[in-house]
C-alpha atoms as a PDB file:
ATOM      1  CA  UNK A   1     178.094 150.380 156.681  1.00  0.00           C
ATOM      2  CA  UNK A   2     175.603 147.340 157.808  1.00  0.00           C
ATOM      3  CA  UNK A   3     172.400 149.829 157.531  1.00  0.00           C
ATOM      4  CA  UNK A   4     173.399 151.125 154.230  1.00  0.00           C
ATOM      5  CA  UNK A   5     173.531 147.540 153.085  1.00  0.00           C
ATOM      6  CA  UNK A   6     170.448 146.530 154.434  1.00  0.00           C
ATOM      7  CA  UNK A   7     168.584 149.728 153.425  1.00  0.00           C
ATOM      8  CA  UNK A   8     169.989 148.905 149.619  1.00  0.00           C
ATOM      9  CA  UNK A   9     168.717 145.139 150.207  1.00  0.00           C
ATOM     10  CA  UNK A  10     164.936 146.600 150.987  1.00  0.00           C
ATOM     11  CA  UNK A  11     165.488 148.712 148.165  1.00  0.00           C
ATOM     12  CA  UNK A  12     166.062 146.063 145.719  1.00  0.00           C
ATOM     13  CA  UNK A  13     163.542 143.958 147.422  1.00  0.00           C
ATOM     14  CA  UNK A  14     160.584 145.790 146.708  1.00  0.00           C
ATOM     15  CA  UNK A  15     162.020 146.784 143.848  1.00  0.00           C
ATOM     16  CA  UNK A  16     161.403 142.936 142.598  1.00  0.00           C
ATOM     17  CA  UNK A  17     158.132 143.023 143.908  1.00  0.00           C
ATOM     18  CA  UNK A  18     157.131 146.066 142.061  1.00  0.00           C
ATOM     19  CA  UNK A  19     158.146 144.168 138.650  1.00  0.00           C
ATOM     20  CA  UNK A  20     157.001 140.954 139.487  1.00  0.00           C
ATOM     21  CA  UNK A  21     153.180 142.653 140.513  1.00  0.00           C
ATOM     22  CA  UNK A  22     153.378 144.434 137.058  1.00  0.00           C
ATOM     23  CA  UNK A  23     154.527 141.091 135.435  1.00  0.00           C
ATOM     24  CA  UNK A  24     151.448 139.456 137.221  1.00  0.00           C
ATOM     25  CA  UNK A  25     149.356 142.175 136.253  1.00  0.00           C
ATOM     26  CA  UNK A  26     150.348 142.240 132.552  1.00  0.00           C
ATOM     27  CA  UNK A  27     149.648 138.471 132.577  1.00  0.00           C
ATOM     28  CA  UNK A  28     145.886 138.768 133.467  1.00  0.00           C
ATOM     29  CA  UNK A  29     145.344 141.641 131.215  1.00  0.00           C
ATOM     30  CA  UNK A  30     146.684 139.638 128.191  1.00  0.00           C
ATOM     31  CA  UNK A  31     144.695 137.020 128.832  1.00  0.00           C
ATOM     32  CA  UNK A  32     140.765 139.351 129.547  1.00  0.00           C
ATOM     33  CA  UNK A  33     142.346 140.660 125.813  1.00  0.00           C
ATOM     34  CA  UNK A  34     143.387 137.466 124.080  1.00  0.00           C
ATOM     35  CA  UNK A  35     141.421 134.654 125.564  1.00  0.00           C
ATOM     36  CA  UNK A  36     137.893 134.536 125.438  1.00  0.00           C
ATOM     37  CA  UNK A  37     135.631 132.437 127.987  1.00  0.00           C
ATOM     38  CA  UNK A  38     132.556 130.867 126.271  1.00  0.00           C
ATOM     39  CA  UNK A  39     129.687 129.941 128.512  1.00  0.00           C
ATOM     40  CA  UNK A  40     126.101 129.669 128.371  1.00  0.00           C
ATOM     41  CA  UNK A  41     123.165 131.396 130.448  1.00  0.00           C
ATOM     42  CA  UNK A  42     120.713 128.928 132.751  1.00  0.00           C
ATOM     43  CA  UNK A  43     117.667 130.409 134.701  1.00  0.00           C
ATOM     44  CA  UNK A  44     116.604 127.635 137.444  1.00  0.00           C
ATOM     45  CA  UNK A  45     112.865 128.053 138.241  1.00  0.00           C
ATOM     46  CA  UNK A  46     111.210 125.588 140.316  1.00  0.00           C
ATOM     47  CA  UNK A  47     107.681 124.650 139.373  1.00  0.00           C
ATOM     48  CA  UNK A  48     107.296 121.797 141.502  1.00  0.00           C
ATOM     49  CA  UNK A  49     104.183 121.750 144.298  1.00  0.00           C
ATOM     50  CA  UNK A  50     104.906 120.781 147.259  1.00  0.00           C
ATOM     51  CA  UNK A  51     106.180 122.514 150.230  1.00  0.00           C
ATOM     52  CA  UNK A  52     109.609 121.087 150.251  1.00  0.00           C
ATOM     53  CA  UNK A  53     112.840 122.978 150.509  1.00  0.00           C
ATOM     54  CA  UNK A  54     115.321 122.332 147.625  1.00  0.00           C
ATOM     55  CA  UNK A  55     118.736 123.163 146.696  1.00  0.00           C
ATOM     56  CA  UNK A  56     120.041 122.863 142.509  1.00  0.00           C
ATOM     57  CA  UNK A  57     122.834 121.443 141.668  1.00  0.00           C
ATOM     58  CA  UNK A  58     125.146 122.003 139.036  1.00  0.00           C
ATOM     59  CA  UNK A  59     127.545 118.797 138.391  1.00  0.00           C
ATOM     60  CA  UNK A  60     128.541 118.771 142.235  1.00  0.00           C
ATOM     61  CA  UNK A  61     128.740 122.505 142.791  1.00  0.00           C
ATOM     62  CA  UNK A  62     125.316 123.792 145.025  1.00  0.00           C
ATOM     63  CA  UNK A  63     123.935 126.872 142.502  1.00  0.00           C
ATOM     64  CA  UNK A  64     121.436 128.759 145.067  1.00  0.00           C
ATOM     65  CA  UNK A  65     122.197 130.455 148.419  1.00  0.00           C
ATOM     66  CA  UNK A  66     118.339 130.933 149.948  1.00  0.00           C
ATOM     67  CA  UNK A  67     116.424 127.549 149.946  1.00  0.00           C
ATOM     68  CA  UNK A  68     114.926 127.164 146.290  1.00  0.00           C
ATOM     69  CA  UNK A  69     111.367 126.428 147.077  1.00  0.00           C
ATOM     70  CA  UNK A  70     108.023 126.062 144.642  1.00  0.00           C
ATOM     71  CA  UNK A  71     107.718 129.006 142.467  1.00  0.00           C
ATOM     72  CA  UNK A  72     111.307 130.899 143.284  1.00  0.00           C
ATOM     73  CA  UNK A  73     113.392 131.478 140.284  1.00  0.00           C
ATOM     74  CA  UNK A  74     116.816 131.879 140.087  1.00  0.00           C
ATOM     75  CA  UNK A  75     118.416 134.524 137.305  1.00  0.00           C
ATOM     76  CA  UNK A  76     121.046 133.609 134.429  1.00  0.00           C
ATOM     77  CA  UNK A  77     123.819 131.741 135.799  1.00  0.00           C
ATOM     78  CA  UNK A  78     127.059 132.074 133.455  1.00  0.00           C
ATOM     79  CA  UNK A  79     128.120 127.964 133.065  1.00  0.00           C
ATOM     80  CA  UNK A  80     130.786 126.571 131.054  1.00  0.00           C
ATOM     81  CA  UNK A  81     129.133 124.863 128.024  1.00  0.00           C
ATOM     82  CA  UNK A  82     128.751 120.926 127.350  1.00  0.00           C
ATOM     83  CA  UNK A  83     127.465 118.346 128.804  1.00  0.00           C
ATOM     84  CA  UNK A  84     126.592 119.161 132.401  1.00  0.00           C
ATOM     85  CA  UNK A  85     124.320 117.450 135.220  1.00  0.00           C
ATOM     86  CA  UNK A  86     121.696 119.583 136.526  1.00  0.00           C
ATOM     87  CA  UNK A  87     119.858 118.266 139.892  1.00  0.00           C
ATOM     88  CA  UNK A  88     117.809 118.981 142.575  1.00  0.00           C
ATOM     89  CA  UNK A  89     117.955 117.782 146.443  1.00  0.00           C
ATOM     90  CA  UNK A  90     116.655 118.603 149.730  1.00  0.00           C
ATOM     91  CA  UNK A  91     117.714 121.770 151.615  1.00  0.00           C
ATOM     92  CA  UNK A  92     121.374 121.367 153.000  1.00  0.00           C
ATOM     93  CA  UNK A  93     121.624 117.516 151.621  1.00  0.00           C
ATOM     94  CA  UNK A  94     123.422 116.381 148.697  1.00  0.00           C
ATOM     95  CA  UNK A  95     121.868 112.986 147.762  1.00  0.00           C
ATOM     96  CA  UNK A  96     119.949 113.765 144.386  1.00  0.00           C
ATOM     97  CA  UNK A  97     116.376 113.232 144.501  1.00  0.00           C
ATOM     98  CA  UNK A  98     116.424 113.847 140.496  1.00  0.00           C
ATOM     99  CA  UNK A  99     119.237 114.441 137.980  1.00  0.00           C
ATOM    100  CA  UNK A 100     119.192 114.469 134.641  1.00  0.00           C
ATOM    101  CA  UNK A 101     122.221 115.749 131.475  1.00  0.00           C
ATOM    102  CA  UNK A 102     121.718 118.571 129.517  1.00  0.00           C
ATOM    103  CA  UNK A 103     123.596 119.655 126.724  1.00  0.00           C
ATOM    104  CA  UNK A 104     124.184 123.524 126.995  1.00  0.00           C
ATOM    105  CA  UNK A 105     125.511 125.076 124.142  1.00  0.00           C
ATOM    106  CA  UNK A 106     127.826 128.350 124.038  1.00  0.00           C
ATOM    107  CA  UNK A 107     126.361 131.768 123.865  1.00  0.00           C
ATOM    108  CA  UNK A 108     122.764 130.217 124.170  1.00  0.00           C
ATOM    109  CA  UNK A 109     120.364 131.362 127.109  1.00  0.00           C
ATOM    110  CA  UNK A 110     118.006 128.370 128.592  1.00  0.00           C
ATOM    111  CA  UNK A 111     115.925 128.332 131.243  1.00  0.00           C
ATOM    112  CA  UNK A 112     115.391 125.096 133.283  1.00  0.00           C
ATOM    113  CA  UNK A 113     111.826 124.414 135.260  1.00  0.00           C
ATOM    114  CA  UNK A 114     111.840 121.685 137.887  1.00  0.00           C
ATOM    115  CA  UNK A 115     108.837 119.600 137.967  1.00  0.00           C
ATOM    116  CA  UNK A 116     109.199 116.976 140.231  1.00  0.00           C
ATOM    117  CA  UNK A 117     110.955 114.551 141.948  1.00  0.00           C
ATOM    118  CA  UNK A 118     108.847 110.957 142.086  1.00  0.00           C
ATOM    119  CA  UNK A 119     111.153 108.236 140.297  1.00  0.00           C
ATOM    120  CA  UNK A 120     108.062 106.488 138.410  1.00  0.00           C
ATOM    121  CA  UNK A 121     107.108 109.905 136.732  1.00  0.00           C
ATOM    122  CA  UNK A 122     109.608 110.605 133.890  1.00  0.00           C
ATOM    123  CA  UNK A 123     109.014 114.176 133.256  1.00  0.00           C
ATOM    124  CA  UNK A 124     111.270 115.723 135.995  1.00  0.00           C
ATOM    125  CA  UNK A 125     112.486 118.740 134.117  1.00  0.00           C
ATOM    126  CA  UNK A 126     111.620 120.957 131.424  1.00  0.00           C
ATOM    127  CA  UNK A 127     114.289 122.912 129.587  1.00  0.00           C
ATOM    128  CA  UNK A 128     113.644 125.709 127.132  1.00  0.00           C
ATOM    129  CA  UNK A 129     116.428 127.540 125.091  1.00  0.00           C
ATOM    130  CA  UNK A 130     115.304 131.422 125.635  1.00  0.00           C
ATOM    131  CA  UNK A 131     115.168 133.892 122.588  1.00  0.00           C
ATOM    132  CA  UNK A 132     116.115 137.176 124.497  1.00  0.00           C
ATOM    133  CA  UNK A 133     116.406 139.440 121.248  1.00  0.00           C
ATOM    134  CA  UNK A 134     114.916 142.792 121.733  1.00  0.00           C
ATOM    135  CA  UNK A 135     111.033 143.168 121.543  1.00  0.00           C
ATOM    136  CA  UNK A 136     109.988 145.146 118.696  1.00  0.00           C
ATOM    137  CA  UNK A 137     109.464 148.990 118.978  1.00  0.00           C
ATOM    138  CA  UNK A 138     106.926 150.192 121.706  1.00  0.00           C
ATOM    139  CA  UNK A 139     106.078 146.559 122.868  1.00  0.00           C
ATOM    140  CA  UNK A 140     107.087 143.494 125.259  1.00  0.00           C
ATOM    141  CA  UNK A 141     107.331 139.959 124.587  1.00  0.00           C
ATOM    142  CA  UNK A 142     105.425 136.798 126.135  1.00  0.00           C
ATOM    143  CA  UNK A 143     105.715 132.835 126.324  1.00  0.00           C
ATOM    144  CA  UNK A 144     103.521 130.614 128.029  1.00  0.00           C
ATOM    145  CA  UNK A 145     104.272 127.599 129.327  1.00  0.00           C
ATOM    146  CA  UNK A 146     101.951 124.859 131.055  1.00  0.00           C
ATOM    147  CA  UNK A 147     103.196 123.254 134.359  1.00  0.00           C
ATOM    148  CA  UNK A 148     100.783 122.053 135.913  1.00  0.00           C
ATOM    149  CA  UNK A 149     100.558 118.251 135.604  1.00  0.00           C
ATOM    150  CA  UNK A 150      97.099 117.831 135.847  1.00  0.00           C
ATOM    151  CA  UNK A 151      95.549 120.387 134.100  1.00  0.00           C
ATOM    152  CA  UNK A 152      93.589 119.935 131.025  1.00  0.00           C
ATOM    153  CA  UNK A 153      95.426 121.904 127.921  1.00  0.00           C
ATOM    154  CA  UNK A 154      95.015 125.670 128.462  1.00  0.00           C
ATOM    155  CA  UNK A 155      95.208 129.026 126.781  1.00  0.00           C
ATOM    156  CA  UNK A 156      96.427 132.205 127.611  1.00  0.00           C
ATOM    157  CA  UNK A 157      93.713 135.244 126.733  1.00  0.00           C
ATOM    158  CA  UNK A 158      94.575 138.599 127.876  1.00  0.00           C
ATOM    159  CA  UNK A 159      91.454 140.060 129.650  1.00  0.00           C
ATOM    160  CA  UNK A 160      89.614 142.118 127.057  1.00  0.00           C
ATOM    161  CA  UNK A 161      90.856 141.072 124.064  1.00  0.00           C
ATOM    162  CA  UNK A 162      88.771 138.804 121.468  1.00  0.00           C
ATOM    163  CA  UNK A 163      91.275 135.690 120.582  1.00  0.00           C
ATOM    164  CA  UNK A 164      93.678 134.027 122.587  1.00  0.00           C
ATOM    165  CA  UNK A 165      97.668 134.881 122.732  1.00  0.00           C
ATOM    166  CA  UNK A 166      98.519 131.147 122.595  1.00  0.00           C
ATOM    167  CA  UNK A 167      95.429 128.244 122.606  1.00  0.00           C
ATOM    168  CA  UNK A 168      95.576 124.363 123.553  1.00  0.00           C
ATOM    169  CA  UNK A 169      98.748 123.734 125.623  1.00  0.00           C
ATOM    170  CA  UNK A 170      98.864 120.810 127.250  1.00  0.00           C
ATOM    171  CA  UNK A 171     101.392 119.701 130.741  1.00  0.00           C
ATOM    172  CA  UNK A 172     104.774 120.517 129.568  1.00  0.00           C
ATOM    173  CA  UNK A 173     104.064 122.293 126.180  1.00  0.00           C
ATOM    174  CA  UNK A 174     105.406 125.472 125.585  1.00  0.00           C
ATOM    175  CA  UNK A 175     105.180 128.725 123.059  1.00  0.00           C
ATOM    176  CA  UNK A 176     107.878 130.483 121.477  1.00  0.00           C
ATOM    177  CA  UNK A 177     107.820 134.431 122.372  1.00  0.00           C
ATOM    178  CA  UNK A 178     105.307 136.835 120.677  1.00  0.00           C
ATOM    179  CA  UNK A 179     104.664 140.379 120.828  1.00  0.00           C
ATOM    180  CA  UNK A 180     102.511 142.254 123.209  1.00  0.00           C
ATOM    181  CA  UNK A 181     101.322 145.457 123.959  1.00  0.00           C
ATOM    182  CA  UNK A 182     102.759 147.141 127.263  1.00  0.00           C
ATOM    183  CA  UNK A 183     100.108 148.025 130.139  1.00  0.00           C
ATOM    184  CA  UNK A 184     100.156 149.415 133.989  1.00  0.00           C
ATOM    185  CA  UNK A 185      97.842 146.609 134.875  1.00  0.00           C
ATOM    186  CA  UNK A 186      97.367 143.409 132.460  1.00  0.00           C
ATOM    187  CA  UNK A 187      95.319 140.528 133.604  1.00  0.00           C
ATOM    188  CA  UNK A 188      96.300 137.338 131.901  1.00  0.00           C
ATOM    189  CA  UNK A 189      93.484 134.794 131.743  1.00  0.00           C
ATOM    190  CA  UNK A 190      94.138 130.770 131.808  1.00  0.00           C
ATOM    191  CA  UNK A 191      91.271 128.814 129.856  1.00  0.00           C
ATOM    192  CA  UNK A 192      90.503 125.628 128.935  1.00  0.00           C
ATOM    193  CA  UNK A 193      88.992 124.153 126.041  1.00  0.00           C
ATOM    194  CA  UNK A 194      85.506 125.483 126.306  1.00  0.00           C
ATOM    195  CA  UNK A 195      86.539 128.783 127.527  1.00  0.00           C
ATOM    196  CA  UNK A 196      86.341 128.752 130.975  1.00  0.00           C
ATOM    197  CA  UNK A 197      88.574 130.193 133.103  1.00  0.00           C
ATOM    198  CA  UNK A 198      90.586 128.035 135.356  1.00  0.00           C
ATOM    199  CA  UNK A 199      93.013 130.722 136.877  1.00  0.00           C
ATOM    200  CA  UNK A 200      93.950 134.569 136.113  1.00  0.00           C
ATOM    201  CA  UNK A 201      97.163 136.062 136.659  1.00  0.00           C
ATOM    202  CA  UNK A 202      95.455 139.950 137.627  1.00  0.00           C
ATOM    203  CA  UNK A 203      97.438 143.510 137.739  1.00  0.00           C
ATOM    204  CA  UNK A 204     100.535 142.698 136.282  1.00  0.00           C
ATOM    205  CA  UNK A 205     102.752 145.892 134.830  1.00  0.00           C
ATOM    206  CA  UNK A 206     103.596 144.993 131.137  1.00  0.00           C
ATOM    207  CA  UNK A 207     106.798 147.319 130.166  1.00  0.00           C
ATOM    208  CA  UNK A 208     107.650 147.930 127.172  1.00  0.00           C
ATOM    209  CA  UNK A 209     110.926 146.479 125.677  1.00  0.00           C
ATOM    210  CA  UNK A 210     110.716 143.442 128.492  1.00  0.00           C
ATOM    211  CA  UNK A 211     110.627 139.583 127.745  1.00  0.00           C
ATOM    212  CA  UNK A 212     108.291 137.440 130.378  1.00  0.00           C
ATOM    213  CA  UNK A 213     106.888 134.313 130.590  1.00  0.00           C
ATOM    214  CA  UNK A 214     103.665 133.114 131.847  1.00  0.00           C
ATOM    215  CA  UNK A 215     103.098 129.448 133.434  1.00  0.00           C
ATOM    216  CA  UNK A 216     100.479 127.317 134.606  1.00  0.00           C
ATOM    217  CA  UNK A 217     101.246 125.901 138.001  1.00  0.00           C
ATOM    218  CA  UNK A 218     100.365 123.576 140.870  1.00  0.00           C
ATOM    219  CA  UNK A 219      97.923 120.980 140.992  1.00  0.00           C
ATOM    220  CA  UNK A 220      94.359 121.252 141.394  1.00  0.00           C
ATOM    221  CA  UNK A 221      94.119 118.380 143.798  1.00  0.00           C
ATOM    222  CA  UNK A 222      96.626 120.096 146.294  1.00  0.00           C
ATOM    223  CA  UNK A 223      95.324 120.044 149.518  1.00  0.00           C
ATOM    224  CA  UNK A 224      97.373 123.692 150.496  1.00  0.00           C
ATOM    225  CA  UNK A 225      96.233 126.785 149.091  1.00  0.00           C
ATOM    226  CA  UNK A 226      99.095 127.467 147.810  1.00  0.00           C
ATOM    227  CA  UNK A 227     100.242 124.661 145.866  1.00  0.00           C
ATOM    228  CA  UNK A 228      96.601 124.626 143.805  1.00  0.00           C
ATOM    229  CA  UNK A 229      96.751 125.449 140.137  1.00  0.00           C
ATOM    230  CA  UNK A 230      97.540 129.108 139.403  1.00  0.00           C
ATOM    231  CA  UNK A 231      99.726 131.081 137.387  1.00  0.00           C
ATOM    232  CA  UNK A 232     102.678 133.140 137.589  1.00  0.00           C
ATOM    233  CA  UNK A 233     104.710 135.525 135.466  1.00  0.00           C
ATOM    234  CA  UNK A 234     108.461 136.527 135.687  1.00  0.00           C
ATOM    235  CA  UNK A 235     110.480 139.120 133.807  1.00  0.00           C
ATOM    236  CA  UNK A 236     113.859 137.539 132.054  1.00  0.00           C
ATOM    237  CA  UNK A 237     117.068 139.252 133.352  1.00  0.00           C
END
């Protein structure tokens, strides 16, 4: 008589937890179908040359895994819109060696460059709202933005052709998007006023229907190789 009660007690136990897991389940489900999350899209990409290792900060909450250093980019992070405090510090510290507010707005894409960190020079970041609608038929779309702070203004010329894709940009001036023809192997040349080349970006696979952007970067006084002004190119994804 005892084991048929507690065999009808188990019974009616997970009984309740069979309801209560479809309650639970029913819960979440109404809310993926009824309430809808907006956020907004930041790419982190840090342009600043020197050899330091960083970590980005959003508010208090560490953004990258792998140390963020000169010329990594991180993809589209989904954040909750508004006012929010992006910053930078050294690898595995969380005292802020810049910080500055943004305001992000819902359902926009943005893409945030970090350009340094010295407190008497004011231009620390550079953030750019990203239009990621669809190239048009057969062809890809380029920006170009120039980062390095001691260049001259520059132009972007793809090799070959007889007028430049964007002309006279000076340290933290950017393009909007235009359209370009796909290629297997595009070389991108960087010029400055009188023509002359200060830096290509050679071999680079242009596909069609992709969005990139092209920036100036380093500084030509930079006593490391790889910190001296050159260019890069990344695909937005």
């Amino acid at each position: 008589m005892i084991m048929k009660k507690v065999n009808n007690f188990k019974a009616i136990f997970k009984a309740f937890i069979a309801v209560l897991t479809v309650s639970v389940v029913f819960v979440a489900c109404s809310k993926d179908r009824y309430e809808t999350v907006q956020v907004a899209g930041l790419s982190m990409i840090n342009a600043f040359a020197a050899p330091d290792s960083l970590d980005f900060y959003v508010d208090q909450t560490r953004v990258n895994g792998k140390s963020f250093k000169f010329n990594s980019k991180i993809d589209y992070k989904n954040l909750f819109p508004g006012n929010r405090a992006l910053s930078i510090a050294k690898r595995g510290s969380n005292k802020a060696l810049a910080s500055e507010r943004f305001n992000l707005v819902s359902g926009e894409l943005y893409s945030i460059f970090v350009l340094d960190t010295v407190n008497t020079n004011t231009k620390k970041f550079l953030l750019t709202q990203d239009d990621l609608s669809a190239p048009a038929a057969d062809k890809a779309k380029v920006r170009f933005i120039n980062l390095s702070s001691d260049a001259p203004a520059l132009s972007l010329r793809i090799n070959g052709k007889d007028a430049d894709l964007f002309t006279g940009k000076a340290f933290y001036e950017y393009t909007s998007f235009t359209s370009v023809d796909p290629g297997t192997s595009v070389t991108f040349n960087i010029n400055d006023a009188t023509g002359a080349t200060k830096t290509t970006l050679p071999n680079v696979k242009i596909e069609s229907g992709k969005i990139y952007t092209v920036y100036a970067k380093g500084i030509s006084t930079a006593t490391i190789d790889s910190l001296k002004l050159g260019a890069a190119i990344y695909t937005h994804k």
